[in-house]
C-alpha atoms as a PDB file:
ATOM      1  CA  UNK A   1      15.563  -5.785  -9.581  1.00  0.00           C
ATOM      2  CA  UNK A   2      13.826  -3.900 -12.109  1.00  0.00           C
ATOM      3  CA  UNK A   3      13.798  -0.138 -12.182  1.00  0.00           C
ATOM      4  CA  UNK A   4      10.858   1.808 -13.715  1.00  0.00           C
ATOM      5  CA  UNK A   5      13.052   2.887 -16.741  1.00  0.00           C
ATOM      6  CA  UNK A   6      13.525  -0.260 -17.500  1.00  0.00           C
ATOM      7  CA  UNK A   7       9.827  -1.554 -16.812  1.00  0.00           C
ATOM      8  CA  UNK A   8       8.787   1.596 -18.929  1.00  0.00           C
ATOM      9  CA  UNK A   9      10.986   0.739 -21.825  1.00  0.00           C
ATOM     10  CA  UNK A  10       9.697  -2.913 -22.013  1.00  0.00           C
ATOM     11  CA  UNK A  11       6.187  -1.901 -21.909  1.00  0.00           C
ATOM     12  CA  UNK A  12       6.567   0.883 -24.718  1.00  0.00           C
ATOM     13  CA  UNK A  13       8.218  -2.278 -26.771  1.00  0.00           C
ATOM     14  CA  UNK A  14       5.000  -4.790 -25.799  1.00  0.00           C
ATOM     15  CA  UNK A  15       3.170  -1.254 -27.123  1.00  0.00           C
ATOM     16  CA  UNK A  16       5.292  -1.181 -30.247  1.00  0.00           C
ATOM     17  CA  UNK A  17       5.743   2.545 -29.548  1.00  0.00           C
ATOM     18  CA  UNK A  18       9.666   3.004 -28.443  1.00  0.00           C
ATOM     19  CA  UNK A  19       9.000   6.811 -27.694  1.00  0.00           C
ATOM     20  CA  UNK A  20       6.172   8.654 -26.800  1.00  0.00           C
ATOM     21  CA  UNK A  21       3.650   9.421 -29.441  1.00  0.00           C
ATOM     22  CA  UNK A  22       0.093   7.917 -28.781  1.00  0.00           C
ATOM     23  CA  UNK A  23       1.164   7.245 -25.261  1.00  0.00           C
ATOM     24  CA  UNK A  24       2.618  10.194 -23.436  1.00  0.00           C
ATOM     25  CA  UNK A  25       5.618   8.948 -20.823  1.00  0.00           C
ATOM     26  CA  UNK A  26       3.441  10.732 -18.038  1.00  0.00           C
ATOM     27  CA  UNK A  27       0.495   8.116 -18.784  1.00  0.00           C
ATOM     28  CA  UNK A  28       2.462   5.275 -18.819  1.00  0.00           C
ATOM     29  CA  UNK A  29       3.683   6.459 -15.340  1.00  0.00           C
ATOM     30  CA  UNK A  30       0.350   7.200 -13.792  1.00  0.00           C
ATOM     31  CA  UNK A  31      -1.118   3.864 -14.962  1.00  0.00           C
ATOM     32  CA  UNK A  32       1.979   1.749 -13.533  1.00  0.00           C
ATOM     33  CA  UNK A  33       1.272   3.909  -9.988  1.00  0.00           C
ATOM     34  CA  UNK A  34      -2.398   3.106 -10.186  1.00  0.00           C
ATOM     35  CA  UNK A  35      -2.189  -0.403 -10.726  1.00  0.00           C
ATOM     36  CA  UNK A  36       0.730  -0.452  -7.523  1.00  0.00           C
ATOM     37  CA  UNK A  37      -1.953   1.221  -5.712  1.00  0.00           C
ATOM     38  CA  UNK A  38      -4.561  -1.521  -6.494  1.00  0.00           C
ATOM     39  CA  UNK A  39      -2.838  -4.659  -6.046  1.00  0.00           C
ATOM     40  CA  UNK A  40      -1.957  -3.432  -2.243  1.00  0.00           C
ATOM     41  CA  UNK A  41      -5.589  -3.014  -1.353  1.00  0.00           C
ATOM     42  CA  UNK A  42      -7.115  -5.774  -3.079  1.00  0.00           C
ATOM     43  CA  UNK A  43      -3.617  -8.420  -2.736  1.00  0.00           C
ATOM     44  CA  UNK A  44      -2.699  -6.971   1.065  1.00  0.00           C
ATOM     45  CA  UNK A  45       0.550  -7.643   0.156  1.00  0.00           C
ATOM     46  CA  UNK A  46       2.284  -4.903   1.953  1.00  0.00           C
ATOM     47  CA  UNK A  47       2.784  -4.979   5.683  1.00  0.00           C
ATOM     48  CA  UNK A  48       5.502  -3.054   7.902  1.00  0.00           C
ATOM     49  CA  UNK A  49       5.568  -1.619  11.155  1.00  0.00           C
ATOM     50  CA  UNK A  50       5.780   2.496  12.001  1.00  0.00           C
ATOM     51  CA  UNK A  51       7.913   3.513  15.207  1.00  0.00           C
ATOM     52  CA  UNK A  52       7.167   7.169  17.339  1.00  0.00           C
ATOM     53  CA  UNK A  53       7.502   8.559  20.297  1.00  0.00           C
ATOM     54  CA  UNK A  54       3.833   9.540  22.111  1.00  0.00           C
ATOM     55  CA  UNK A  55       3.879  13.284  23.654  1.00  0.00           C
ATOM     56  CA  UNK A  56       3.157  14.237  27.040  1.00  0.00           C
ATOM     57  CA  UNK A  57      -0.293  15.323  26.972  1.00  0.00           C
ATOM     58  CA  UNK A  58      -0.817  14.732  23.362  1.00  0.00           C
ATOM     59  CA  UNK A  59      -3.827  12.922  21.974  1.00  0.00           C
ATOM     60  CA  UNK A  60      -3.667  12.608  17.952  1.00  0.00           C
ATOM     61  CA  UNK A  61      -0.602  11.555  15.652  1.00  0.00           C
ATOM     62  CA  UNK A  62      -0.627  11.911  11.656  1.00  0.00           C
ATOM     63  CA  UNK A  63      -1.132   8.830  10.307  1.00  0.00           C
ATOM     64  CA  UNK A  64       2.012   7.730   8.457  1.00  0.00           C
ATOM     65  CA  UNK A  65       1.821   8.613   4.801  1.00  0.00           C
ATOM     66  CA  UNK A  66       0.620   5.053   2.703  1.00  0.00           C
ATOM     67  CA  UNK A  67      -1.287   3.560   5.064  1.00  0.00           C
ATOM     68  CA  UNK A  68      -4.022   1.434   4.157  1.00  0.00           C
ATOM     69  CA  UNK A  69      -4.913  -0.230   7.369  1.00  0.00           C
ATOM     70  CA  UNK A  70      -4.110  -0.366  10.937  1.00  0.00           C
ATOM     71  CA  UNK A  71      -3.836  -3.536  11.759  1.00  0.00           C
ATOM     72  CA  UNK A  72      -2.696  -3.218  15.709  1.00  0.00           C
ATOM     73  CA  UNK A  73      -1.744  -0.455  17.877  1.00  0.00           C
ATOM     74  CA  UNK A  74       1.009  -0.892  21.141  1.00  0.00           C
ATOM     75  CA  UNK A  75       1.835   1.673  23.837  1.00  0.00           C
ATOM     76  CA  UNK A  76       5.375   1.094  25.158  1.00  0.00           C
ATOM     77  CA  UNK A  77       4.679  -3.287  24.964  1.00  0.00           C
ATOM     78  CA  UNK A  78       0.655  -3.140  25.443  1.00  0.00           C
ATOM     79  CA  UNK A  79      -1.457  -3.525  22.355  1.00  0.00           C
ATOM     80  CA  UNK A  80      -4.365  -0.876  22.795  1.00  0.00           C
ATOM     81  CA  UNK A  81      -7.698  -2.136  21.778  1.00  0.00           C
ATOM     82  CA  UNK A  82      -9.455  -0.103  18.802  1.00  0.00           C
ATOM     83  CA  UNK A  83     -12.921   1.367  20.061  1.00  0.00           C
ATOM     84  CA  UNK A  84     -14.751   3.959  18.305  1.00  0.00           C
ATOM     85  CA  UNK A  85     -14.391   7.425  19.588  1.00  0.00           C
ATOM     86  CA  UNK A  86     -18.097   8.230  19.668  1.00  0.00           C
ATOM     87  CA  UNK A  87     -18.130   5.552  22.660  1.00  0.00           C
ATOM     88  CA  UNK A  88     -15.464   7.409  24.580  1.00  0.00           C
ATOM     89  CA  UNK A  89     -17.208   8.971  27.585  1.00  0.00           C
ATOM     90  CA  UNK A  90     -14.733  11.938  28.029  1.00  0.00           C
ATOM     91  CA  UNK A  91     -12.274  12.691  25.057  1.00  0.00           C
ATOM     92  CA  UNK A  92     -10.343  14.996  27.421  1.00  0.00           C
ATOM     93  CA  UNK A  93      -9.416  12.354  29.639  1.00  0.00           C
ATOM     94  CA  UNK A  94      -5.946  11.277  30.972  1.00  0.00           C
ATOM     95  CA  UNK A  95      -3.956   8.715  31.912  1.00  0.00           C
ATOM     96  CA  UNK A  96      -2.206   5.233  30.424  1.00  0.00           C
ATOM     97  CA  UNK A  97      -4.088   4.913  27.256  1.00  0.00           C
ATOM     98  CA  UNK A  98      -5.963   1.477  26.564  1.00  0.00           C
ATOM     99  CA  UNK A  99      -7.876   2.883  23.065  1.00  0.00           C
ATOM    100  CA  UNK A 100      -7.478   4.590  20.303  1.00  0.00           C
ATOM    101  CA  UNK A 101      -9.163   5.373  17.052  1.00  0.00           C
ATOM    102  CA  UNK A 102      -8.506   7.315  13.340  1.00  0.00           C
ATOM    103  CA  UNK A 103     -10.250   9.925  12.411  1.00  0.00           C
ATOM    104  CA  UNK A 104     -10.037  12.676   9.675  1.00  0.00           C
ATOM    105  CA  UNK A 105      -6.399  10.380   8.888  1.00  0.00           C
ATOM    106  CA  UNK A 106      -5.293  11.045  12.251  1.00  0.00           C
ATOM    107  CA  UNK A 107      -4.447   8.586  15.171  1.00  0.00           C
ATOM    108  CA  UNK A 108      -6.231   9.076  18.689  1.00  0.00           C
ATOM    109  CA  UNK A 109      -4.878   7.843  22.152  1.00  0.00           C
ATOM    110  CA  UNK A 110      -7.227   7.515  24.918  1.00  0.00           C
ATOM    111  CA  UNK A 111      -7.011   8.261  27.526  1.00  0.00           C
ATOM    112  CA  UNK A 112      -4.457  10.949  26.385  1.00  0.00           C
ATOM    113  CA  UNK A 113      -1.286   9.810  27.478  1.00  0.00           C
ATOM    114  CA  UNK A 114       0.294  11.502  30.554  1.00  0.00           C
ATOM    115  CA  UNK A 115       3.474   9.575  29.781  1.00  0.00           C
ATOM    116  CA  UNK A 116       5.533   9.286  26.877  1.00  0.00           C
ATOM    117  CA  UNK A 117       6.429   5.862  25.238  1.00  0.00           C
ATOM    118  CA  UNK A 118       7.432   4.467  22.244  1.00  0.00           C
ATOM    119  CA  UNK A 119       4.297   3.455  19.979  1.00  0.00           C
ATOM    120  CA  UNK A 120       4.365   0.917  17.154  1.00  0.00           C
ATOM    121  CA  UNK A 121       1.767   1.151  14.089  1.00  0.00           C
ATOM    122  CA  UNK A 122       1.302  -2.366  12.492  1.00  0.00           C
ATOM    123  CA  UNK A 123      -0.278  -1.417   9.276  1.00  0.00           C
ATOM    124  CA  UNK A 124      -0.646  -2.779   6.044  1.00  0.00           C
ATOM    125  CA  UNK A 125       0.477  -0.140   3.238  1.00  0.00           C
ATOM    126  CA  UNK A 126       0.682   0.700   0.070  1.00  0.00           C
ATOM    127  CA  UNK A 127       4.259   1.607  -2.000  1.00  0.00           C
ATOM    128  CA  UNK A 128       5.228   5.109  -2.822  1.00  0.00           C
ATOM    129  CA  UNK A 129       4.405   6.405  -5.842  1.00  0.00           C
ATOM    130  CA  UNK A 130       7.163   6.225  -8.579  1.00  0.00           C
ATOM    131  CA  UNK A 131       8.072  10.321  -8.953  1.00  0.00           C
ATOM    132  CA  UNK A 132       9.484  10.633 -12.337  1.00  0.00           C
ATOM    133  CA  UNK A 133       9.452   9.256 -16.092  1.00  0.00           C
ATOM    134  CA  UNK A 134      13.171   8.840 -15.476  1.00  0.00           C
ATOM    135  CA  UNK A 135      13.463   7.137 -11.923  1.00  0.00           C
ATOM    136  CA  UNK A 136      15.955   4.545 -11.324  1.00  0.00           C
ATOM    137  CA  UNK A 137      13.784   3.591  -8.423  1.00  0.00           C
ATOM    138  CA  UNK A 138      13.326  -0.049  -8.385  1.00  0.00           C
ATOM    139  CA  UNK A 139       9.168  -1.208  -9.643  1.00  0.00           C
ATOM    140  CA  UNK A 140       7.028  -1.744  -6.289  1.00  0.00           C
ATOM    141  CA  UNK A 141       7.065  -5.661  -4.770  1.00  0.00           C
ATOM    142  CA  UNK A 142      10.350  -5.517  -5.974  1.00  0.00           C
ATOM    143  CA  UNK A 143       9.450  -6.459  -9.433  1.00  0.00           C
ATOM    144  CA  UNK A 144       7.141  -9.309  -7.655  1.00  0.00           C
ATOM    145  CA  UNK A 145       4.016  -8.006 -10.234  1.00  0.00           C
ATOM    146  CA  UNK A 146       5.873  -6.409 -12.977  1.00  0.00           C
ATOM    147  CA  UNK A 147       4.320  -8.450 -15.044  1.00  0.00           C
ATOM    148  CA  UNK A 148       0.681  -8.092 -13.967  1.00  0.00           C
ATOM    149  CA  UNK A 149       1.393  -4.115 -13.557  1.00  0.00           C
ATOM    150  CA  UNK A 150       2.190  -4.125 -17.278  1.00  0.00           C
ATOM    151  CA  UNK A 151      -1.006  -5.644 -18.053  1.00  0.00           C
ATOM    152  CA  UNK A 152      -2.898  -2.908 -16.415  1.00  0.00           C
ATOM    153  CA  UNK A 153      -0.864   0.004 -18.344  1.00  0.00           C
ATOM    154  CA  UNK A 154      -1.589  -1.790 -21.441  1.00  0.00           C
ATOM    155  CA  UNK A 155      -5.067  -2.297 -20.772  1.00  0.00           C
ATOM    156  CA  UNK A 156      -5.322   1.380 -19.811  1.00  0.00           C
ATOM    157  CA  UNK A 157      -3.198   2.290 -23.344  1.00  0.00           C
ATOM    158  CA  UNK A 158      -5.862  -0.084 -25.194  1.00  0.00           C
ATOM    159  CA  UNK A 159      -8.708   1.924 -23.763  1.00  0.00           C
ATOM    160  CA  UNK A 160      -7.526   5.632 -25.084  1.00  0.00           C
ATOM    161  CA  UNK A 161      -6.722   4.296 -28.540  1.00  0.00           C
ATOM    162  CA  UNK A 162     -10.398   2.666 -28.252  1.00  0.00           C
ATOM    163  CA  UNK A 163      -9.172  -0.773 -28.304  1.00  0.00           C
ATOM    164  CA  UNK A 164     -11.786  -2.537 -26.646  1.00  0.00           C
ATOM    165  CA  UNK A 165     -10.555  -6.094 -27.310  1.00  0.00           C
ATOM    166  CA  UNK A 166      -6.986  -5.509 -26.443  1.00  0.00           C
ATOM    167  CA  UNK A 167      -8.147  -3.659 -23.167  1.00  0.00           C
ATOM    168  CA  UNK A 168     -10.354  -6.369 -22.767  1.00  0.00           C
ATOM    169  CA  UNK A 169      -7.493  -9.217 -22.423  1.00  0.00           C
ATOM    170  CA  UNK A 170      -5.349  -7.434 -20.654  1.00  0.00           C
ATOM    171  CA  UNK A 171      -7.931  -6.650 -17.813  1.00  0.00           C
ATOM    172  CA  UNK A 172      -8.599  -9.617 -17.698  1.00  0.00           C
ATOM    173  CA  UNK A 173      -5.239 -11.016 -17.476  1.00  0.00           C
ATOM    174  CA  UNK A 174      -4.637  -8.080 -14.913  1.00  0.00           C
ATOM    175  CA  UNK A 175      -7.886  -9.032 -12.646  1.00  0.00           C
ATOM    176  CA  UNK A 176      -6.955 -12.574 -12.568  1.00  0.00           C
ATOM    177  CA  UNK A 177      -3.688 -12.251 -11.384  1.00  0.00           C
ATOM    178  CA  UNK A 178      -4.554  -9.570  -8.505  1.00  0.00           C
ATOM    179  CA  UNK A 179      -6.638 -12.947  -7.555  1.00  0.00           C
ATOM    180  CA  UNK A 180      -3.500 -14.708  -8.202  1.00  0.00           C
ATOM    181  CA  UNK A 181      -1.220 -12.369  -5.975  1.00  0.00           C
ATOM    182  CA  UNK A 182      -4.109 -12.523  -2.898  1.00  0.00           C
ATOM    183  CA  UNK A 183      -4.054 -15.887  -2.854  1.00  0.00           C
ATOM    184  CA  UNK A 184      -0.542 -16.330  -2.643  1.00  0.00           C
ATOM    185  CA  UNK A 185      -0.028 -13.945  -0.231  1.00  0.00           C
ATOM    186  CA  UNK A 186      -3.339 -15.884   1.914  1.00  0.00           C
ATOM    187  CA  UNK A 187      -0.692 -19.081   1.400  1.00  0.00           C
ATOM    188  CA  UNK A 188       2.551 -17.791   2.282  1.00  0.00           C
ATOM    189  CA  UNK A 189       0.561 -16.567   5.783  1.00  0.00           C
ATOM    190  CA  UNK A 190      -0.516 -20.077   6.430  1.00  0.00           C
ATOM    191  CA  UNK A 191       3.224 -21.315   6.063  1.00  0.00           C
ATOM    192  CA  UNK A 192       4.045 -18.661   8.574  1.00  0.00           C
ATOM    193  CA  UNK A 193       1.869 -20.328  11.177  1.00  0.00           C
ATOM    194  CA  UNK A 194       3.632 -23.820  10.150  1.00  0.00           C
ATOM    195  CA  UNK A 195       6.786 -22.464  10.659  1.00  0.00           C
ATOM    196  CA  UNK A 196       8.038 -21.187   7.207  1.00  0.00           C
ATOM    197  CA  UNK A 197       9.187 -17.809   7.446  1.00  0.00           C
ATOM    198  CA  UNK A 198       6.642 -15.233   5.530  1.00  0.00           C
ATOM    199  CA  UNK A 199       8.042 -12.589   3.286  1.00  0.00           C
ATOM    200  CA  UNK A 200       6.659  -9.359   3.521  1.00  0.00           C
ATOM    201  CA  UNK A 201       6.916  -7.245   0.590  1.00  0.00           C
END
């Protein structure tokens, strides 16, 4: 698996720049997290599943750093139906909830829970941002896109040096294969249903 030392030192090759001169390290970085960050949202290629504890009499929970969609909520083994908090007809309300909502990046139970029990988040997310220039930490999709995340950065490195036609073939490369990735991710959840098991990246 690649690590994004290793991804950055291929890239700066492909860029015919071995150390930072026109292209500052920091750049390169920022690029490679922004195009991470774009192939989850349009790809939806990242799905896990977010364990907690509810709270006695506690309505709202952070919602878990990454997140990019809910996708189902569960009290203890119920899945709670999502209805919008404006149609709640008393917010202070208790009991076993059946509902809950996100607002301001926060979750809501309701009725707030009188009992606590484990809730699971389903969500679909997006990776963690690479931290440093000189991370070890293996590329996002576990070097799935490397390829397609490289076209971005150069694209992006094309742009500041005013290289229109360079940034325009590498966007483009980039754009098709983010149409590339949703569509195999769209396949590999029809083989789930025929009995092939999916993998979730």
């Amino acid at each position: 698996m690649t690590t994004y030392a290793d991804f950055a030192a291929q890239t700066r090759r492909e860029l015919e720049e071995a150390t930072a001169g026109v292209w500052a390290d920091e750049s390169l970085l920022a690029w490679c997290n922004e195009a991470a960050l774009d192939i989850a949202k349009r790809a939806e290629n990242m799905e896990d599943q977010v364990y907690t504890t509810s709270v006695a009499n506690q309505q709202t929970y952070d919602l878990p750093d990454y997140t990019l969609e809910v996708r189902q909520f569960t009290y203890g083994d119920k899945p709670l139906d999502r209805v919008p908090i404006q149609s709640w007809t008393d917010i202070t309300a208790s009991g076993t909830p059946y509902a809950w909502d996100i607002m301001n990046r926060a979750i809501y139970l309701y009725p707030v829970p009188t009992v606590a029990a484990t809730v699971t988040l389903f969500r679909r997310r997006s990776p963690e941002p690479i931290a440093s220039i000189t991370a070890t930490t293996p590329m996002p999709f576990e070097s799935r896109h490397d390829a397609l995340i490289r076209n971005y950065v150069k694209a992006q490195a094309s742009m500041q040096v005013t290289d229109l036609n360079s940034f325009n073939t590498y966007m483009q490369a980039y754009e098709a294969g983010v149409v590339n990735a949703w569509v195999e991710e769209r396949q590999e959840e029809v083989s789930l249903y025929a009995g092939t098991p999916r993998t979730v990246w």
